[in-house]
Protein backbone atom coordinates (compact mmCIF):
# COMPACT_ATOMS: atom_id res chain seq x y z
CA UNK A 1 -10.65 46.54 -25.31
CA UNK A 2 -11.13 44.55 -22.10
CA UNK A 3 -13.25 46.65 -20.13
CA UNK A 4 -13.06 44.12 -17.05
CA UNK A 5 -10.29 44.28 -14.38
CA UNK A 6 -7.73 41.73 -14.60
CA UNK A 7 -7.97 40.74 -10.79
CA UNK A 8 -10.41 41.31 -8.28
CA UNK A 9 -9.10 42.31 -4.97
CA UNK A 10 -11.87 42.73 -2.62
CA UNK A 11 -15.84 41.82 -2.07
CA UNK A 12 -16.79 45.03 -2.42
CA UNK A 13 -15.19 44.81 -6.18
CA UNK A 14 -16.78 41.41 -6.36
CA UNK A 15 -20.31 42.63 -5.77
CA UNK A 16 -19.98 45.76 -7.73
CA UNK A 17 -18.99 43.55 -10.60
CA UNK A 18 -21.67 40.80 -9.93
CA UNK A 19 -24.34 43.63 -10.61
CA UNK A 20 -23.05 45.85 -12.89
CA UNK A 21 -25.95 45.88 -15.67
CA UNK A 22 -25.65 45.51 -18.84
CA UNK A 23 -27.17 47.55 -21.82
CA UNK A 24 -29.65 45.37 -22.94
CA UNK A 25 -31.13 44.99 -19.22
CA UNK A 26 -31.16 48.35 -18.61
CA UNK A 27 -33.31 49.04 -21.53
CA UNK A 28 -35.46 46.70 -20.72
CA UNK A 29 -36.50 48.06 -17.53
CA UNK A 30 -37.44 51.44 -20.11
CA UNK A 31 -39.64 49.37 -21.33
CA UNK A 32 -41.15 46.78 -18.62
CA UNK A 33 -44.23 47.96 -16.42
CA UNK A 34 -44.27 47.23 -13.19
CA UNK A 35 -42.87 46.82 -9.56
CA UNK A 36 -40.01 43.64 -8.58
CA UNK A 37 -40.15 41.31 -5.92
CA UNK A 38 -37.50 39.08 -5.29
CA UNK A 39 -38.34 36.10 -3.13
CA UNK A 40 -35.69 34.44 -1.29
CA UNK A 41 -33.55 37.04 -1.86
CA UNK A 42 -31.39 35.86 1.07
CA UNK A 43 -29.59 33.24 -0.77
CA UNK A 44 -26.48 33.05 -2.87
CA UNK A 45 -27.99 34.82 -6.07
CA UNK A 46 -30.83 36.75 -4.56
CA UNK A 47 -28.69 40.19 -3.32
CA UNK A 48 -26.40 40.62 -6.51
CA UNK A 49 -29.53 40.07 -8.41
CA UNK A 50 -31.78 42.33 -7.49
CA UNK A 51 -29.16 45.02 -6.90
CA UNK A 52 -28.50 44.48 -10.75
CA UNK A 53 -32.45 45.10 -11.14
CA UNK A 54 -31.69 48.18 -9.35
CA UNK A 55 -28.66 49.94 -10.87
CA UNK A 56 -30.73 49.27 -14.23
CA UNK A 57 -33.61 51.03 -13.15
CA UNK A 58 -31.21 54.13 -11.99
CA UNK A 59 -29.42 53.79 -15.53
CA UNK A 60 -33.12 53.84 -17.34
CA UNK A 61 -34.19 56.43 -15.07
CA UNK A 62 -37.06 54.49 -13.93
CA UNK A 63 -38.91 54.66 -10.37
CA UNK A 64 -39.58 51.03 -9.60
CA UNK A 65 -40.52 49.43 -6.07
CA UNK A 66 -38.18 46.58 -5.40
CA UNK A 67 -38.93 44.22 -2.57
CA UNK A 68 -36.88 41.37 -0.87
CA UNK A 69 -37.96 38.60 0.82
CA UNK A 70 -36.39 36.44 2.61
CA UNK A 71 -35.63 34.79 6.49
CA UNK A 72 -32.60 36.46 6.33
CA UNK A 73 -29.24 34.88 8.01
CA UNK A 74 -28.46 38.13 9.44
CA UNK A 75 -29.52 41.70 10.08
CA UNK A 76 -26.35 43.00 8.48
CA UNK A 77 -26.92 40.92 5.19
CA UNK A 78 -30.75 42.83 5.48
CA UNK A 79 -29.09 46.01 5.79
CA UNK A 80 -26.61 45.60 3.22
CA UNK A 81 -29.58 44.78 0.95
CA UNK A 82 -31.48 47.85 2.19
CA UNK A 83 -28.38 49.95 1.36
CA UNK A 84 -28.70 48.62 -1.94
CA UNK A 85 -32.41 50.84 -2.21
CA UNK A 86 -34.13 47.41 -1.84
CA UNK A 87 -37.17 47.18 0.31
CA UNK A 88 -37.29 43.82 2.49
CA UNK A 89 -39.55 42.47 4.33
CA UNK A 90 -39.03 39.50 7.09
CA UNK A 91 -41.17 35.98 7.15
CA UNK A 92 -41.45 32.37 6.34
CA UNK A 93 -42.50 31.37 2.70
CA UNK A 94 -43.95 28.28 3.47
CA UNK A 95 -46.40 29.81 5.91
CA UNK A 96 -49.60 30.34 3.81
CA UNK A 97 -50.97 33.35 5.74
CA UNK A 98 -47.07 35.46 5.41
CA UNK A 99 -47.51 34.62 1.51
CA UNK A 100 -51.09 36.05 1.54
CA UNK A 101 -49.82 39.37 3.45
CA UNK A 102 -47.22 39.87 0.55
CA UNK A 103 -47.81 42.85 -2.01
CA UNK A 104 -48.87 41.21 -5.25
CA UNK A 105 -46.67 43.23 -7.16
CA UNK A 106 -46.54 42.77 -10.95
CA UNK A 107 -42.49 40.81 -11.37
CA UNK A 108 -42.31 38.29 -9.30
CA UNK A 109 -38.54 36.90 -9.09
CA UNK A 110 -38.57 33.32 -7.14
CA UNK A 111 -35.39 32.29 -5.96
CA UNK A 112 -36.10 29.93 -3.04
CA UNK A 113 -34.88 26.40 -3.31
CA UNK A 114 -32.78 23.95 -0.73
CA UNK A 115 -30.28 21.75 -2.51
CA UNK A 116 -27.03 21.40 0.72
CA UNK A 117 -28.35 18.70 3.00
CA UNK A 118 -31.44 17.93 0.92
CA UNK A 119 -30.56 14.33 1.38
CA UNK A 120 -31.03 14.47 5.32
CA UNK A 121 -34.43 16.28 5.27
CA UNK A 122 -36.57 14.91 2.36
CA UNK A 123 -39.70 16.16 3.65
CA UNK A 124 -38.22 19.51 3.97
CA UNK A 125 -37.07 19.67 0.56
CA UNK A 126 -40.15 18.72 -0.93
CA UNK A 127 -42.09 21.36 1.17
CA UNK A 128 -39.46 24.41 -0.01
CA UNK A 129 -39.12 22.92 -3.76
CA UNK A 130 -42.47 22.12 -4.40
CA UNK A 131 -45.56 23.15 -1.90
CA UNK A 132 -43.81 26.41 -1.55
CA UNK A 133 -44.13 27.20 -5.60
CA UNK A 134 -47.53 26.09 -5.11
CA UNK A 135 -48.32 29.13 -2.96
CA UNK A 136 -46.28 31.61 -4.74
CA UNK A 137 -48.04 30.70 -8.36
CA UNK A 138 -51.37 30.97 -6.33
CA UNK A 139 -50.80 34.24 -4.52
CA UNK A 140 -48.84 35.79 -7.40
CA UNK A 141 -51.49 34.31 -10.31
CA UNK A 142 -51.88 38.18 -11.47
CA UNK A 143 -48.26 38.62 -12.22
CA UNK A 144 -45.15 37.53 -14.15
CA UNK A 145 -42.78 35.63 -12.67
CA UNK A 146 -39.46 34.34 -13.66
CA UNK A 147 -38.53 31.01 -11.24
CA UNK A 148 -35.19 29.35 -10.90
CA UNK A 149 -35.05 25.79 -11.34
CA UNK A 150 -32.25 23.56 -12.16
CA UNK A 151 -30.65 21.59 -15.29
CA UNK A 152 -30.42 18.84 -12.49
CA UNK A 153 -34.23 17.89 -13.70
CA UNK A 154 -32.49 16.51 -17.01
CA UNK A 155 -30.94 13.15 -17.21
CA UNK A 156 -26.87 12.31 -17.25
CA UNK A 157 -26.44 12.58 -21.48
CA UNK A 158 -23.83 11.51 -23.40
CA UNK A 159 -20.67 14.90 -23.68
CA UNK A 160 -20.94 14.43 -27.38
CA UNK A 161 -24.48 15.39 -27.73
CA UNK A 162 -23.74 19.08 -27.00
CA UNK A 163 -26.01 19.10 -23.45
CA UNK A 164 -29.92 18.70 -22.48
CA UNK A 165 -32.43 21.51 -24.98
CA UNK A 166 -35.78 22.22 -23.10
CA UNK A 167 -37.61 20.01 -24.92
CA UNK A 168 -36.07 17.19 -23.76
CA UNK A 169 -38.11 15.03 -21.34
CA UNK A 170 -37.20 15.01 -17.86
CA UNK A 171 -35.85 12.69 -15.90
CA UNK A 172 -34.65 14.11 -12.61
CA UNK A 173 -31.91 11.61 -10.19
CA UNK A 174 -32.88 11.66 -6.41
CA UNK A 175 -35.30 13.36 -4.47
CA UNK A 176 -33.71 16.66 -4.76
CA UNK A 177 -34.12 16.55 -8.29
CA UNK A 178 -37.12 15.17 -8.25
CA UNK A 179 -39.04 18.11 -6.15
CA UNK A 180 -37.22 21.01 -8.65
CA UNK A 181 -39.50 18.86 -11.31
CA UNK A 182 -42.51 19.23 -8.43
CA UNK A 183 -41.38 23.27 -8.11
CA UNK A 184 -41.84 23.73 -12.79
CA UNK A 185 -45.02 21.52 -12.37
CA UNK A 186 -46.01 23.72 -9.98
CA UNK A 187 -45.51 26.81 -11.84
CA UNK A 188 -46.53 25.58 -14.44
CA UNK A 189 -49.91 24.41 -13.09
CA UNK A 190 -50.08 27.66 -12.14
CA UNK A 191 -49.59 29.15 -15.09
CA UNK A 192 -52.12 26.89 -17.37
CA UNK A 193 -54.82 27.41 -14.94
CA UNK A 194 -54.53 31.41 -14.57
CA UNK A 195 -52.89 32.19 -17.75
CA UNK A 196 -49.85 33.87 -15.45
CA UNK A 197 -46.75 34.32 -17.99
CA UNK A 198 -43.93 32.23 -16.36
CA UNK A 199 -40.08 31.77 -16.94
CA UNK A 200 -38.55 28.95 -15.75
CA UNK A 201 -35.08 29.07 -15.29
CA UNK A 202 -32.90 25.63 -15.21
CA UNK A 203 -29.71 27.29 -14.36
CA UNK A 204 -26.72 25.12 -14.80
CA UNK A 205 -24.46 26.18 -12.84
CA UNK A 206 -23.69 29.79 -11.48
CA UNK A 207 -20.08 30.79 -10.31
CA UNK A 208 -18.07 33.43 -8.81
CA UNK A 209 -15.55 33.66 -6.63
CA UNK A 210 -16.60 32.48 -3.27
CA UNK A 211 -18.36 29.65 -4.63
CA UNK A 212 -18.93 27.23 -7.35
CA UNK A 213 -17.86 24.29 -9.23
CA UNK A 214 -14.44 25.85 -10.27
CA UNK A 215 -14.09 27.31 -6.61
CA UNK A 216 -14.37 22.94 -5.38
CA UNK A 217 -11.94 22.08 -8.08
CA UNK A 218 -9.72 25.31 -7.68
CA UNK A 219 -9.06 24.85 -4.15
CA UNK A 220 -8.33 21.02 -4.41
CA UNK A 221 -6.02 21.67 -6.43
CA UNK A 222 -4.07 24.43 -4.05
CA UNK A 223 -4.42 22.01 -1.36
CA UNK A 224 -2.60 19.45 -3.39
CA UNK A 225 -5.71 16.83 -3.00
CA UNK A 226 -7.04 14.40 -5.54
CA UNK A 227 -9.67 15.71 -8.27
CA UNK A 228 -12.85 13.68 -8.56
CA UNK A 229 -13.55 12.63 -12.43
CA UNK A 230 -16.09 10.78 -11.56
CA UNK A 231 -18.89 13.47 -13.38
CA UNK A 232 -15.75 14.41 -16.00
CA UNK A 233 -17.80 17.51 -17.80
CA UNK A 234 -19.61 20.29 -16.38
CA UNK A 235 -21.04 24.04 -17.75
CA UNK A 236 -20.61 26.87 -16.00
CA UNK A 237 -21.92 30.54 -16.35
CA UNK A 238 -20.56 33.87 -14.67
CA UNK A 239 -22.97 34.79 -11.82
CA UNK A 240 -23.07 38.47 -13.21
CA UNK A 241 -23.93 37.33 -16.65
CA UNK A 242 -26.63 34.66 -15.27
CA UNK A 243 -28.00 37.61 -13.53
CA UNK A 244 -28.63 39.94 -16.17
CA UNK A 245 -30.34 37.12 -18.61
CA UNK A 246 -32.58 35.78 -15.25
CA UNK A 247 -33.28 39.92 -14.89
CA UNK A 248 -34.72 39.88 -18.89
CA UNK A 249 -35.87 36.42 -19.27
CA UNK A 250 -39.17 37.85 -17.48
CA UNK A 251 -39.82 40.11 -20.20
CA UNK A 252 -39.82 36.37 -22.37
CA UNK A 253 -42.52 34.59 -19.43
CA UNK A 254 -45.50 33.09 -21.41
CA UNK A 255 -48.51 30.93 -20.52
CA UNK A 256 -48.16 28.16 -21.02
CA UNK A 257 -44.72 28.77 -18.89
CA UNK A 258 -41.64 28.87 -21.25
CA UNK A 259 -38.48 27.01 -20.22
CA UNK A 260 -35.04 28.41 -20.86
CA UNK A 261 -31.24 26.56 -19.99
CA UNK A 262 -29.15 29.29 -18.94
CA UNK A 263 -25.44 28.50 -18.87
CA UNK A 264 -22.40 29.18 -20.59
CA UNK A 265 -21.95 27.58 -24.41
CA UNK A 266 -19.08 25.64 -23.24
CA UNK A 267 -18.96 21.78 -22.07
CA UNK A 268 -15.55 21.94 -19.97
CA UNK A 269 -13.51 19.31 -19.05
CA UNK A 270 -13.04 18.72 -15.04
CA UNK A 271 -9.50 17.38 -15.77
CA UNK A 272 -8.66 20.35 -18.07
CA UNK A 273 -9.66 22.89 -15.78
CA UNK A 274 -8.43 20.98 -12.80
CA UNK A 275 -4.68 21.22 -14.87
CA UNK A 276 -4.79 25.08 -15.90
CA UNK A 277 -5.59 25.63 -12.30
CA UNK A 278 -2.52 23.86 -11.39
CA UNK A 279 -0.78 25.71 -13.80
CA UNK A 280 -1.80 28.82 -12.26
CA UNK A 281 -1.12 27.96 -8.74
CA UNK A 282 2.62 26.29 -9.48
CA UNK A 283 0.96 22.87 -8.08
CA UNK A 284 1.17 18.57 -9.65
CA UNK A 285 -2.76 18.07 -9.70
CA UNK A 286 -3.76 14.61 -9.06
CA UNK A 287 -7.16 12.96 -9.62
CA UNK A 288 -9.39 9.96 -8.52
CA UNK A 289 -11.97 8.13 -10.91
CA UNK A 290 -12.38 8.72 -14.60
CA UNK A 291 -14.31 10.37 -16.65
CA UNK A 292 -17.63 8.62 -17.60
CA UNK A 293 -19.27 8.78 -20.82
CA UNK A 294 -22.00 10.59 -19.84
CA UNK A 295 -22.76 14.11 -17.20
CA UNK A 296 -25.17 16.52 -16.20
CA UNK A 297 -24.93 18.76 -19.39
CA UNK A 298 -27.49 21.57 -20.56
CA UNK A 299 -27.09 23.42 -24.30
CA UNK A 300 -28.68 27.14 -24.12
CA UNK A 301 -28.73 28.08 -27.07
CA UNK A 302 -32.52 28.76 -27.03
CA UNK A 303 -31.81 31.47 -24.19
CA UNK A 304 -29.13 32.82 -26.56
CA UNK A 305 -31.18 33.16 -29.52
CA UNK A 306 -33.93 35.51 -27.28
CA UNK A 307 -31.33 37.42 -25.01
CA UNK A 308 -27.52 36.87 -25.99
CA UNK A 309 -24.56 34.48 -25.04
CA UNK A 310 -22.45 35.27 -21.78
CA UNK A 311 -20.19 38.51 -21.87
CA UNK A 312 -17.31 36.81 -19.16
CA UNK A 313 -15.64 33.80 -20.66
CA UNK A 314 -14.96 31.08 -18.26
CA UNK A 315 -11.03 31.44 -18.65
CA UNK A 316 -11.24 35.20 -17.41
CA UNK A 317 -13.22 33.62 -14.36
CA UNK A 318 -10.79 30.53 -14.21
CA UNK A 319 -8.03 33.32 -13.56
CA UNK A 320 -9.99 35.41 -11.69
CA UNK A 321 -10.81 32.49 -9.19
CA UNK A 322 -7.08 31.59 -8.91
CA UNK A 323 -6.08 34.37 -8.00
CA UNK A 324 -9.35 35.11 -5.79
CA UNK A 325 -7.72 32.17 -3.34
CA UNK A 326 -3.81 33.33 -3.94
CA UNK A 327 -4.70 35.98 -2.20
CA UNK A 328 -7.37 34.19 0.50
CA UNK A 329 -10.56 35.69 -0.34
CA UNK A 330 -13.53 34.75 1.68
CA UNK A 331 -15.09 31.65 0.43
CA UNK A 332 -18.80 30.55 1.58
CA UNK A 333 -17.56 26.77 2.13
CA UNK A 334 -20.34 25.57 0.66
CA UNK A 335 -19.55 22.67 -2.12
CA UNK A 336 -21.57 22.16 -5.11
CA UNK A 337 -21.16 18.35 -4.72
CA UNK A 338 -21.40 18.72 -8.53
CA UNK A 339 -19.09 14.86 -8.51
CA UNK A 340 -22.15 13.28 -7.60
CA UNK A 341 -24.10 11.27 -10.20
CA UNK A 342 -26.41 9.52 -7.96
CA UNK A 343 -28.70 13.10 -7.40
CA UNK A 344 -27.80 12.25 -3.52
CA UNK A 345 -26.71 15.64 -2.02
């Protein structure tokens, strides 16, 4: 039996859904010792995240202290993190003396990263992606930590080889990509030197419904404009299933640091998706470019094997999304610029 809803209606649906956890996190958190700290937990991922981390420690019936870190767009999104039973505290994590005054509690979540725009401020990037990881492992060299990085870091590989594995050697397009490699070094750096157990995450990519690779091709589609085939295959995962295998992948951290590809088992085709979304909306779908030989592919099957596949499959989320902009839910405008093979974002 389906136990998720066939539509979501609102955002407060949305993030219940997001965070819901799962059995296997919750009895993790039985078993992990420790406080959580989430930094960055302003971003996309960060809230639904660590509100997961919480509803599994009520479910275990475990008293954890959860922090959240982050600048912060807003005082209501602080508040609505507070009212999640989520500590937060306010400051800058590239200023060295803010990281020192941090609690060095023992899981340590880093979710700080700047991808939109990277292109314009270079020096910028490199500071967040890759000095800022430098003063996290330093500071935090007594923890765990689990670290989001990106399957960007891999090179475009042919569709029929079933995605980039972790032992692959990098070979990160553009600067952008090129300081997520400077963030792992970093960690792991950190992690050789102090012997601190380290995840790192390339995630590859995360969707729901107010953002995300099917959310670009979704609402091109409604709006009756061309679909780009220029990168013809993607992989998606469900934000709420990303979220509860980020949660447990720190219980896998090891030094030296342990890489994991978490995203969903599926290569998908842009031009297949862009046409069942058309389907779905009653609209002709029209595209530009074609479909190259090769994409921006990761196979997790290593993450699998430790934690287990996704629970959502994609074409619950494909109809979720559809109907998610039927009915003109709030969208972050934000594109994943996932066309673009030149690493230029």
């Amino acid at each position: 039996m389906n136990k998720y809803p066939d539509k979501i209606i609102n955002e407060e649906q949305l993030e219940d859904l997001l965070s819901v956890p799962g059995k296997e996190v919750t009895e993790m958190f039985k078993r992990i010792d420790g406080d959580l700290i989430f930094l960055g937990i302003g971003g996309k991922i960060g809230p639904s995240l660590a509100r997961m981390a919480k509803r599994a420690c009520d479910r275990a019936g475990v008293k954890k202290r959860l922090v959240g870190v982050s600048l912060f767009h807003s005082d209501e999104q602080r508040k609505q993190i507070e009212d999640f039973g989520i500590e937060t505290i306010h400051g800058d994590l590239l200023d060295m003396t803010f990281i020192k005054s941090l609690p060095p509690l023992k899981n340590v979540f880093f979710l700080a990263g700047m991808k939109f725009g990277s292109v314009d401020n270079l020096s910028l990037t490199w500071a967040v992606n890759s000095y800022m990881p430098a003063l996290v492992a330093g500071h935090f060299k007594n923890s765990r930590i689990a670290a989001f990085s990106t399957g960007c870091v891999y090179p475009l590989v042919p569709v029929e080889s079933g995605g980039s594995l972790e032992t692959d050697t990098p070979y990160p397009v553009g600067e952008y990509a090129q300081s997520c490699l400077g963030r792992e070094r970093m960690f792991e750096y950190g992690s050789h030197t102090n012997e601190t157990p380290v995840s790192l995450i390339r995630l590859n990519y995360s969707v729901e419904l107010r953002y995300g690779v099917l959310v670009d091709i979704a609402i091109r589609v409604k709006n009756k404009q061309p679909v780009n085939l220029d990168m013809g295959y993607f992989n998606v995962i469900w934000q709420g299933d990303a979220n509860d295998l980020v949660l447990r992948s720190i219980e896998h951290a090891e030094s030296p640091a342990r890489i994991l590809n978490i995203t969903g088992p599926e290569i998908l085709s842009v031009r297949e998706v862009a046409l069942e979304f058309g389907k779905l909306f009653g609209k002709e779908v029209s595209f530009e470019g074609n479909e190259a030989p090769t994409a921006l592919l990761s196979n997790s099957t290593r993450a699998f094997s430790l934690l287990n596949p996704p629970k959502i499959p994609v074409s619950q989320v494909i109809r979720w999304t559809a109907d998610w902009l039927d009915q003109n839910g709030k969208i972050l405008g934000k594109p994943t610029r996932f066309e673009v093979r030149d690493g230029k974002y």
